[in-house]
C-alpha atoms as a PDB file:
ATOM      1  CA  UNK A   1    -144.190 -80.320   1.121  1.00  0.00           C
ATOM      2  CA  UNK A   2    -147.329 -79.085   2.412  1.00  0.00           C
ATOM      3  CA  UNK A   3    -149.891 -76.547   0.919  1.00  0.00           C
ATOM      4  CA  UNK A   4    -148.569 -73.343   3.176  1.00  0.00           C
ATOM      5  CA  UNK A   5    -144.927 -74.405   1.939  1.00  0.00           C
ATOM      6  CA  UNK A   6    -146.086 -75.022  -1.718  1.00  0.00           C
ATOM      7  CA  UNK A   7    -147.115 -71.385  -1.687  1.00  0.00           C
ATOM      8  CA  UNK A   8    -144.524 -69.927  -0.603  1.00  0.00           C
ATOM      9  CA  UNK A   9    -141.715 -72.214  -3.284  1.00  0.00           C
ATOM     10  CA  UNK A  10    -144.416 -70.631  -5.536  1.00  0.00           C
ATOM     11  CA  UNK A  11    -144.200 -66.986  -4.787  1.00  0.00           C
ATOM     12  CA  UNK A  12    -140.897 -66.670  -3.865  1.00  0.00           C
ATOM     13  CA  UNK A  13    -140.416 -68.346  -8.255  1.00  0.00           C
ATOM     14  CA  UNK A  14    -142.601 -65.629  -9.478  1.00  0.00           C
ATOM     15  CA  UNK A  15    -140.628 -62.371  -7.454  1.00  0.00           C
ATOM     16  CA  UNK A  16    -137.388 -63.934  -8.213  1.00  0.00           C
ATOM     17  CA  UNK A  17    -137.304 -66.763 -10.765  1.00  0.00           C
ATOM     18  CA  UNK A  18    -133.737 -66.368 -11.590  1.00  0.00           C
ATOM     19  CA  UNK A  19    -132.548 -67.052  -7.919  1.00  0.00           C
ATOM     20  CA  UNK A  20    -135.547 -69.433  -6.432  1.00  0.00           C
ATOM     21  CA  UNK A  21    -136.611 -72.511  -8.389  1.00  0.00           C
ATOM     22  CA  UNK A  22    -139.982 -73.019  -9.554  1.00  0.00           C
ATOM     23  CA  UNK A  23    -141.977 -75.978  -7.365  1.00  0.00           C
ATOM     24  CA  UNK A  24    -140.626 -79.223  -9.158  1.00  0.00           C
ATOM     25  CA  UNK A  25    -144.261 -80.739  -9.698  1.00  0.00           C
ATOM     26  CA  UNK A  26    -145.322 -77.747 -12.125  1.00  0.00           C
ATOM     27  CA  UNK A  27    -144.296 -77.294 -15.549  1.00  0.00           C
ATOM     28  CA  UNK A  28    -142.155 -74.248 -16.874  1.00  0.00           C
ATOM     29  CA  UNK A  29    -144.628 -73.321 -18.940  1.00  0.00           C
ATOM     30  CA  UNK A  30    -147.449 -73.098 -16.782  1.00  0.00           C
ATOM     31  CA  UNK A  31    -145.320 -71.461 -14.279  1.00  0.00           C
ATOM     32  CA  UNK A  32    -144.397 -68.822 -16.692  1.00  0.00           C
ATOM     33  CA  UNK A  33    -147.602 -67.742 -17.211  1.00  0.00           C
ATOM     34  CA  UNK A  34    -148.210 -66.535 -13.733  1.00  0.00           C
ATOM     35  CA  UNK A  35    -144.621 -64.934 -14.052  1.00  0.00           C
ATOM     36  CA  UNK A  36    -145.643 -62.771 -16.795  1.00  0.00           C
ATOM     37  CA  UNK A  37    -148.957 -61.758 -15.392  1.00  0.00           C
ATOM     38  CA  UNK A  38    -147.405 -60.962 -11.670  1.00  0.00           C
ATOM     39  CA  UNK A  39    -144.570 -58.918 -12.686  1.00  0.00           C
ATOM     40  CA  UNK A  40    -146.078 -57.333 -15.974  1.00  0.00           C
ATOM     41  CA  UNK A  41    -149.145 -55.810 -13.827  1.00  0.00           C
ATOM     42  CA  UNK A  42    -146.488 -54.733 -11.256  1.00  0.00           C
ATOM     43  CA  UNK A  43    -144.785 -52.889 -14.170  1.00  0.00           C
ATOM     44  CA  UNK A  44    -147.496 -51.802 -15.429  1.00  0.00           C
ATOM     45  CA  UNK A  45    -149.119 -49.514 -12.721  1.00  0.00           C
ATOM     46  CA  UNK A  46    -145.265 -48.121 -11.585  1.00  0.00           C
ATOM     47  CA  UNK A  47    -144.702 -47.193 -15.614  1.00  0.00           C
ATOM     48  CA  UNK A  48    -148.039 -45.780 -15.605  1.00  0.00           C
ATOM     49  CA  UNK A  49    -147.036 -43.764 -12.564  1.00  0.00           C
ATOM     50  CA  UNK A  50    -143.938 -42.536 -12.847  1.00  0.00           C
ATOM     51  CA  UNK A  51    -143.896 -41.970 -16.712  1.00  0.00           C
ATOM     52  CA  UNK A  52    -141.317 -38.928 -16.637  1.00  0.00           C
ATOM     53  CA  UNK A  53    -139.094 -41.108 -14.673  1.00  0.00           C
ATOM     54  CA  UNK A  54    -139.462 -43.881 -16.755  1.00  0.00           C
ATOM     55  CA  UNK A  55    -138.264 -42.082 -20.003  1.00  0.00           C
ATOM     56  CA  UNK A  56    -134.667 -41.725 -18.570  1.00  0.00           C
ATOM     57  CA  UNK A  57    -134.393 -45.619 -18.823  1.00  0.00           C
ATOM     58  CA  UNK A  58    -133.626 -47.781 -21.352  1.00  0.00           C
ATOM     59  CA  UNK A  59    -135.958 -50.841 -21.546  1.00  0.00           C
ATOM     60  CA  UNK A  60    -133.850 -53.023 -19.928  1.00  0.00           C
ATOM     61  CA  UNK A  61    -132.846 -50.918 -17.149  1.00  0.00           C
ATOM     62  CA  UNK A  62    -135.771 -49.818 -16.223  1.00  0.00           C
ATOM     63  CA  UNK A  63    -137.479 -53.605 -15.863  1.00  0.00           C
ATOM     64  CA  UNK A  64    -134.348 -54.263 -14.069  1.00  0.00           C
ATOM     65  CA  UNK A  65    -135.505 -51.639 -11.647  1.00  0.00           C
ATOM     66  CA  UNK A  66    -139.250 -52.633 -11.379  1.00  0.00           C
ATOM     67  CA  UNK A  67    -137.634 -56.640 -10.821  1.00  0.00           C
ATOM     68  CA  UNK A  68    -135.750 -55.255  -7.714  1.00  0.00           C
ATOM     69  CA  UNK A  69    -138.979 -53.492  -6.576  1.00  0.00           C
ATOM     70  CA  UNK A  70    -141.406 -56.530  -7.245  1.00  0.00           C
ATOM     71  CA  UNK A  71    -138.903 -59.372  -5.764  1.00  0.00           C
ATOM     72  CA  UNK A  72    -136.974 -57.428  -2.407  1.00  0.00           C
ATOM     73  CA  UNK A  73    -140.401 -55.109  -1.228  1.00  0.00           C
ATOM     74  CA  UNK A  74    -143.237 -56.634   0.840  1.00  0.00           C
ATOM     75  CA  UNK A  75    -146.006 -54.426   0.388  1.00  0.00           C
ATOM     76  CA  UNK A  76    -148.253 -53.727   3.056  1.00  0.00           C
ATOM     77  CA  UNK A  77    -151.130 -52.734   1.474  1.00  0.00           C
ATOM     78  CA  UNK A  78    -153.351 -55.221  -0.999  1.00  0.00           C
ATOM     79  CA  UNK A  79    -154.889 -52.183  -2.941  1.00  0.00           C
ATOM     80  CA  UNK A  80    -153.319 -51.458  -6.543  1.00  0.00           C
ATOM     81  CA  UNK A  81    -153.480 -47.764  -5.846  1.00  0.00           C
ATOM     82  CA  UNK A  82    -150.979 -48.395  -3.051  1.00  0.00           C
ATOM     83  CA  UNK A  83    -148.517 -49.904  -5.252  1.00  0.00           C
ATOM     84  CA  UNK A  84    -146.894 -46.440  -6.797  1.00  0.00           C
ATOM     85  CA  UNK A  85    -146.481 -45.655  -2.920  1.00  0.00           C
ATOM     86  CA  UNK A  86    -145.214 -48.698  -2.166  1.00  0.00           C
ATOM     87  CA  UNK A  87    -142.722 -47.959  -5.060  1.00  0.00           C
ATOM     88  CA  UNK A  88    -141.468 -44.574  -3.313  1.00  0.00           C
ATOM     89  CA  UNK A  89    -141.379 -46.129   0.297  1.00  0.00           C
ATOM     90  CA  UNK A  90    -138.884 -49.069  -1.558  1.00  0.00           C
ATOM     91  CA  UNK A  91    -136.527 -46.309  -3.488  1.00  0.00           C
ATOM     92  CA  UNK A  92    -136.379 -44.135  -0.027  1.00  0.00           C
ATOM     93  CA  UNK A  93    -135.717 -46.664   2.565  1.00  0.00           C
ATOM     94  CA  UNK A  94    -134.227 -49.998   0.752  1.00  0.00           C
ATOM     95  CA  UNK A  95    -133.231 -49.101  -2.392  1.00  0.00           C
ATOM     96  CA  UNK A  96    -129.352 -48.774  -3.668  1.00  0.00           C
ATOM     97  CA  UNK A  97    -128.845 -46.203  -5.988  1.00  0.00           C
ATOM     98  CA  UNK A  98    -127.477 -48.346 -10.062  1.00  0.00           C
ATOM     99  CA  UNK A  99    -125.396 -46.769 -11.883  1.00  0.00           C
ATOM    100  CA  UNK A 100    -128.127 -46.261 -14.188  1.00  0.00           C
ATOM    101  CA  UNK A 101    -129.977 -44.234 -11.906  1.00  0.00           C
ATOM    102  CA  UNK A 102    -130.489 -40.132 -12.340  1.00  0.00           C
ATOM    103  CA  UNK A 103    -129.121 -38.623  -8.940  1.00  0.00           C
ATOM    104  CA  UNK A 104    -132.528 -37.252  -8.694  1.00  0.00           C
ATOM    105  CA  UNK A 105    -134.518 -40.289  -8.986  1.00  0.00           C
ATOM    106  CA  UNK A 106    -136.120 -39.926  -5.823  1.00  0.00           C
ATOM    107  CA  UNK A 107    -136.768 -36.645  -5.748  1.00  0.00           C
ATOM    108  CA  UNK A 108    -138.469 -36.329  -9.296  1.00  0.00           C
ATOM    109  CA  UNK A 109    -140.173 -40.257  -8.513  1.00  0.00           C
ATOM    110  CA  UNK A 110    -141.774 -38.683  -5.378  1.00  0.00           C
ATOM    111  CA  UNK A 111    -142.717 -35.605  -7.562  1.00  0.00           C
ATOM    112  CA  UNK A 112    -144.599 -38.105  -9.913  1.00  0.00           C
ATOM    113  CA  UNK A 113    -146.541 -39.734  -6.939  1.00  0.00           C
ATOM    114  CA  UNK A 114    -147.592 -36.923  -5.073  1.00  0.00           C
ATOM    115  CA  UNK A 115    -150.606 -36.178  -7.712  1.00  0.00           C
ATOM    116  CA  UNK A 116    -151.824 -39.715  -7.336  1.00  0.00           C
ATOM    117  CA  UNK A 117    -151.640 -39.316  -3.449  1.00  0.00           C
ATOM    118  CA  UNK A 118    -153.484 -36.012  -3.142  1.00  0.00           C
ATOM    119  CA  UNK A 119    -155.879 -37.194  -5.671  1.00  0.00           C
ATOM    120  CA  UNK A 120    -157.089 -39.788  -3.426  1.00  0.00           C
ATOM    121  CA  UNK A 121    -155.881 -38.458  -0.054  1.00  0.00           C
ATOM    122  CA  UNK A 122    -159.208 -38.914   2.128  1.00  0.00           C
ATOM    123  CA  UNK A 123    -161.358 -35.248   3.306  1.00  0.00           C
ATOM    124  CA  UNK A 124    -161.368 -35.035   6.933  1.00  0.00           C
ATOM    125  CA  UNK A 125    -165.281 -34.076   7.316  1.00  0.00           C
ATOM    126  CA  UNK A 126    -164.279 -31.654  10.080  1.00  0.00           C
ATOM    127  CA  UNK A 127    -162.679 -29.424   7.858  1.00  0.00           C
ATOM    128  CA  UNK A 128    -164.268 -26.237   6.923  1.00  0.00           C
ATOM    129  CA  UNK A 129    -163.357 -22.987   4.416  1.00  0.00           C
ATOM    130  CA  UNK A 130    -162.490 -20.201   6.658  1.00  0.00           C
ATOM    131  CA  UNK A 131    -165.416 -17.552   5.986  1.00  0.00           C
ATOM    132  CA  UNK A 132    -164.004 -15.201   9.728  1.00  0.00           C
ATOM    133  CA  UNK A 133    -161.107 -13.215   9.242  1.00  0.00           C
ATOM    134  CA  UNK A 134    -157.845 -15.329   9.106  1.00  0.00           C
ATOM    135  CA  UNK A 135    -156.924 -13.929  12.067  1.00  0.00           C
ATOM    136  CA  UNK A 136    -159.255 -14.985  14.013  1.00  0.00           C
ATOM    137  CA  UNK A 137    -159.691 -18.785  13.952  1.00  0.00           C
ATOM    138  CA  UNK A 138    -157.667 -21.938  14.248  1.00  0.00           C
ATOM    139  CA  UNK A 139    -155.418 -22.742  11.146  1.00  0.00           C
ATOM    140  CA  UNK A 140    -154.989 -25.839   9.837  1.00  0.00           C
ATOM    141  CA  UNK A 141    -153.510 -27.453   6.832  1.00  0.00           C
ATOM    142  CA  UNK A 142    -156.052 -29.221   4.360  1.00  0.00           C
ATOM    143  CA  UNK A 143    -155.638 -32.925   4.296  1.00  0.00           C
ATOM    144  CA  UNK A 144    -155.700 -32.981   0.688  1.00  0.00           C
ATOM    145  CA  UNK A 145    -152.973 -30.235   0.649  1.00  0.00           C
ATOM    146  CA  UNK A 146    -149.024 -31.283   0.470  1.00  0.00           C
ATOM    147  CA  UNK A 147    -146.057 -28.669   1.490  1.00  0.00           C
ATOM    148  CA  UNK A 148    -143.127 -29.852  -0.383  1.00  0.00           C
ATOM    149  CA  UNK A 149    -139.350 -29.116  -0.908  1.00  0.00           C
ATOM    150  CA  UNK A 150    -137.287 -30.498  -3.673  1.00  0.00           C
ATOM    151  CA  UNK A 151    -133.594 -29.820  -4.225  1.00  0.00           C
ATOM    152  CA  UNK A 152    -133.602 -30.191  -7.741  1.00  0.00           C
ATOM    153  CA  UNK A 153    -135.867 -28.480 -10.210  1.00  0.00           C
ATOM    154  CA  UNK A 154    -137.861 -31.885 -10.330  1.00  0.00           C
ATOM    155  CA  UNK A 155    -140.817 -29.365 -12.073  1.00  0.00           C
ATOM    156  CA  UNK A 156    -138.191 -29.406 -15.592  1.00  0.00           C
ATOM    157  CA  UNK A 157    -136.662 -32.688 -15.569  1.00  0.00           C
ATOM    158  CA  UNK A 158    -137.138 -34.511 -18.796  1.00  0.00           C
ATOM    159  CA  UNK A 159    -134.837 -36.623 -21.224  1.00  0.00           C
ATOM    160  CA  UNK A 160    -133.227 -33.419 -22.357  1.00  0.00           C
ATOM    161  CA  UNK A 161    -133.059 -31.624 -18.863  1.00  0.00           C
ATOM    162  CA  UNK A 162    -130.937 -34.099 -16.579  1.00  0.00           C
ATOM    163  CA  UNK A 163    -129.439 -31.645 -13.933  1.00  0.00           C
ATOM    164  CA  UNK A 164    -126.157 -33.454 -12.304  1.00  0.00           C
ATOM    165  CA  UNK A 165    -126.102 -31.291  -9.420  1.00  0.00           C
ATOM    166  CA  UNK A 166    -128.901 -29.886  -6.879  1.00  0.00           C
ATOM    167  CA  UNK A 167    -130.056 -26.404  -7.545  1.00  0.00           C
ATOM    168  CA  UNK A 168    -128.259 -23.284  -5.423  1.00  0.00           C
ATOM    169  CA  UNK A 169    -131.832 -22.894  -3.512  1.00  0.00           C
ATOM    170  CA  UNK A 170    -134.952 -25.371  -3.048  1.00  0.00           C
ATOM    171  CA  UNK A 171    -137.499 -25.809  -5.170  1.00  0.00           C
ATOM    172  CA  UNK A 172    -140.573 -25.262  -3.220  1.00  0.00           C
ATOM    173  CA  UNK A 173    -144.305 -26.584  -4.065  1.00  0.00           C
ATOM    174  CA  UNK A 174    -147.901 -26.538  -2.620  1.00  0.00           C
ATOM    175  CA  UNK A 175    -149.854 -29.472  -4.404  1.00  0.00           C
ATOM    176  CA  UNK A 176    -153.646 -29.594  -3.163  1.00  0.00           C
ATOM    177  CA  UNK A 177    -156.926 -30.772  -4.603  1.00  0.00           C
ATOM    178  CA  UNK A 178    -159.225 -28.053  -5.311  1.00  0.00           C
ATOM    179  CA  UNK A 179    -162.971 -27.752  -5.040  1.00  0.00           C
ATOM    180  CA  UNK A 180    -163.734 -29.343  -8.531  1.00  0.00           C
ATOM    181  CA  UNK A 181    -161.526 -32.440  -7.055  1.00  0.00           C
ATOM    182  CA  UNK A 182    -158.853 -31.462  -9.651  1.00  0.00           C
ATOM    183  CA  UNK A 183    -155.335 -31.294  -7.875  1.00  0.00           C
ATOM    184  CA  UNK A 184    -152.841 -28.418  -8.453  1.00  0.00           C
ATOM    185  CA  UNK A 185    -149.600 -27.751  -8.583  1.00  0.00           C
ATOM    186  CA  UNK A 186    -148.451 -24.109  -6.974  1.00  0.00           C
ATOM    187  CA  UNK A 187    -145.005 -22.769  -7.051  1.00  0.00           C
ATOM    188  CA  UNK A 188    -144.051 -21.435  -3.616  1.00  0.00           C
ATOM    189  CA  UNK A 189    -141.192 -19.905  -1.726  1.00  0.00           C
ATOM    190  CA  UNK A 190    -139.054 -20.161   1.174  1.00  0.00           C
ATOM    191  CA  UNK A 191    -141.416 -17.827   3.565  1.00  0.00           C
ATOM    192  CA  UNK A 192    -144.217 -19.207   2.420  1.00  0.00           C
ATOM    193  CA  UNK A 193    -142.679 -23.112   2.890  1.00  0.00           C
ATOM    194  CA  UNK A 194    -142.126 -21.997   6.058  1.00  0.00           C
ATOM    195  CA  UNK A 195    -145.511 -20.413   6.965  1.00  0.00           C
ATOM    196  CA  UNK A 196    -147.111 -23.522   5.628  1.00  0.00           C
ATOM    197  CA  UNK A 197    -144.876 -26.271   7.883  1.00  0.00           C
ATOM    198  CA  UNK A 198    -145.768 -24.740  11.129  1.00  0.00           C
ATOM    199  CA  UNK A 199    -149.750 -24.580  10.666  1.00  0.00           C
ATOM    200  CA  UNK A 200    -148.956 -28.401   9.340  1.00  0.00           C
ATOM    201  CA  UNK A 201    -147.004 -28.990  12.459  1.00  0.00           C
ATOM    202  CA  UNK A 202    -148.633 -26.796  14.901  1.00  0.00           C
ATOM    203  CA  UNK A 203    -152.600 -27.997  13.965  1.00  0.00           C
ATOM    204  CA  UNK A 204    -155.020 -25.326  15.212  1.00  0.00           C
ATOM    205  CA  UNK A 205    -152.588 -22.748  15.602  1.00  0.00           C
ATOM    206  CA  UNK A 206    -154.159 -19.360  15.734  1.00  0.00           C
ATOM    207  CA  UNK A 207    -152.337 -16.629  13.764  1.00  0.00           C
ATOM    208  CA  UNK A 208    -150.453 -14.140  16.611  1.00  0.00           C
ATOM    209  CA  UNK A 209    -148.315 -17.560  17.797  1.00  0.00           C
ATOM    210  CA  UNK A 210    -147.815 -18.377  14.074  1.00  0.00           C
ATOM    211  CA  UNK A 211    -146.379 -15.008  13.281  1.00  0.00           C
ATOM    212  CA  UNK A 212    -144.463 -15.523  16.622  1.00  0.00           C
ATOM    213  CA  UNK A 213    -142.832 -18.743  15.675  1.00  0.00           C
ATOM    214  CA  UNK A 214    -141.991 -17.765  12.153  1.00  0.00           C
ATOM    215  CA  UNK A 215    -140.195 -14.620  13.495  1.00  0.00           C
ATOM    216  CA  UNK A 216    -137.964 -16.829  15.575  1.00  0.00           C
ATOM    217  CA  UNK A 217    -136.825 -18.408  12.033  1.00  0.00           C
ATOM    218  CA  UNK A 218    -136.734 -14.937  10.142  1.00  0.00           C
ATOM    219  CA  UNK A 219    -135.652 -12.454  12.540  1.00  0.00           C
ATOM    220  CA  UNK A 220    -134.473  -9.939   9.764  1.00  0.00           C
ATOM    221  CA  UNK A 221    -138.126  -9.093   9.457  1.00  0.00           C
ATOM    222  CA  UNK A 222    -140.035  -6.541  11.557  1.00  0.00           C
ATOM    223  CA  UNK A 223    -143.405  -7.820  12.931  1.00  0.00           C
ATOM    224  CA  UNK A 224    -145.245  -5.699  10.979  1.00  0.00           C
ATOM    225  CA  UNK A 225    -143.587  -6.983   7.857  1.00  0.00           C
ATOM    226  CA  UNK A 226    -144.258 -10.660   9.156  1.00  0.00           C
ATOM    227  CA  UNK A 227    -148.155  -9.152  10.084  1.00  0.00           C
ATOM    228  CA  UNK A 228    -148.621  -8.102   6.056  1.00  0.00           C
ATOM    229  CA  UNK A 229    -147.308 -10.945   4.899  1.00  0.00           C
ATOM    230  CA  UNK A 230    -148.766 -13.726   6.474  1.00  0.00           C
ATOM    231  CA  UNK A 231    -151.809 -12.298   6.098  1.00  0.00           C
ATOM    232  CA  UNK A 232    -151.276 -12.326   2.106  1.00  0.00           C
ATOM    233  CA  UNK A 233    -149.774 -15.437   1.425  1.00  0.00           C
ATOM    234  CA  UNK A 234    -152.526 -17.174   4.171  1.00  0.00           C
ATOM    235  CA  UNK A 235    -155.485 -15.233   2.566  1.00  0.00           C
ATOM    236  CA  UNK A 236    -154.431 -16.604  -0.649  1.00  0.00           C
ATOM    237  CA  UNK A 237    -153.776 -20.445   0.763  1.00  0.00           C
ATOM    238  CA  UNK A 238    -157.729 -19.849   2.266  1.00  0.00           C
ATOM    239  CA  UNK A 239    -158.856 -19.163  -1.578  1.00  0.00           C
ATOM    240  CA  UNK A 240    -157.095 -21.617  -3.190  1.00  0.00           C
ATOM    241  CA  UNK A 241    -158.759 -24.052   0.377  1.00  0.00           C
ATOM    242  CA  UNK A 242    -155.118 -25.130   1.399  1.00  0.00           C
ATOM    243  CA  UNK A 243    -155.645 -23.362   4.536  1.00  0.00           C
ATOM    244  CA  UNK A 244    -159.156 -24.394   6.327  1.00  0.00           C
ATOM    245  CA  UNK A 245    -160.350 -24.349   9.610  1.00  0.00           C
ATOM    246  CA  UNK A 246    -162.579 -27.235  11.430  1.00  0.00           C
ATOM    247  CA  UNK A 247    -165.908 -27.443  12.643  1.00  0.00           C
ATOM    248  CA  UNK A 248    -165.653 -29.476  15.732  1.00  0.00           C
ATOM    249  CA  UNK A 249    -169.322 -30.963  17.213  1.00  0.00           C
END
């Protein structure tokens, strides 16, 4: 067996030592040191970031859930931060739901992550605070700003507060990093989900088309109504810096 070979005997032990032997020229209990270390750091940072989630596991079923993470998921990133996304990307796209699993487990996990992603979601240096009237320039969302829906009241969920069915409307949030680099949670609503997903999908969109294209979703509402309250809700997106424009050279 060469080198490249022994390496990969060697991993393939440490992510799954009950189903892949350990390399036959290394003792047990060396090789269970580097089991413990792999796998308990692994645990470690997805504990540490999903804690809510965590509490709605016993012990055993939850490191049976950070085992199937850490032996089935390649991650594509080498950075630690990564790992809790890594973790989200697994539950959403490979993951089969246990018996022991909340029905909301990826809804409240992704709730858990999103701080840690806005907290270190990179500043595009073109973006700017809007100073003109909001009216008047091209809109954009801030890249440190996240426009999210959940169908369960992930905001509530705890060990006592286990909801078996989605709620009878979304749940929608705005969670952003402020000036002070301290992110924030902000209770929204449908109109102003909706405001906020076509400046996120429309970049640079100037306000008239906006109130155009939300009117083709709301039609119960007269333009001026649509007029007033865009202007509100984007006035108060522009204070809180969730709405910026950019300063192109």
């Amino acid at each position: 067996m060469n080198f490249i070979e022994t390496q990969q005997v060697f991993m393939a032990h440490i992510r799954a030592p009950e189903a892949q032997p350990k390399p036959g020229d290394i003792e047990d209990r060396r090789m269970a040191i580097y089991r413990d270390l792999f796998f308990n750091n692994i645990n470690g940072f997805i504990s540490s970031g999903f804690p809510v989630l965590k509490t709605l596991y016993c012990d055993d079923d939850w490191v049976k859930l950070v085992r199937r993470f850490f032996a089935e998921h390649d991650c594509q990133s080498p950075f630690f931060l990564d790992i809790a996304g890594e973790f989200i990307y697994y539950l959403s796209h490979d993951y089969v739901l246990q018996p022991s699993d909340p029905v909301f487990m990826l809804e409240l996990a992704h709730y858990e992550w999103i701080e840690l992603d806005v907290s270190i979601a990179h500043t595009d240096s073109t973006e700017c605070a809007i100073t003109d009237e909001v009216t008047e320039v091209p809109l954009y969302m801030s890249s440190c700003a996240r426009n999210l829906s959940y169908q369960f009241a992930v905001q509530h969920i705890s060990a006592d507060f286990q909801p078996q069915q989605p709620s009878e409307q979304p749940h929608y949030f705005v969670v952003y990093r402020d000036t002070d680099d301290e992110v924030q949670f902000l209770a929204t609503n449908a109109m102003t989900a909706l405001l906020l997903a076509i400046i996120d999908t429309t970049p640079s969109i100037k306000f008239a088309s906006l109130v155009k294209k939300v009117a083709l979703q709301a039609p119960q509402f007269t333009t001026e109504q649509l007029v007033q309250g865009a202007t509100a809700t984007l006035c108060a997106m522009v204070e809180r810096g969730i709405i910026v424009t950019k300063n192109h050279p």
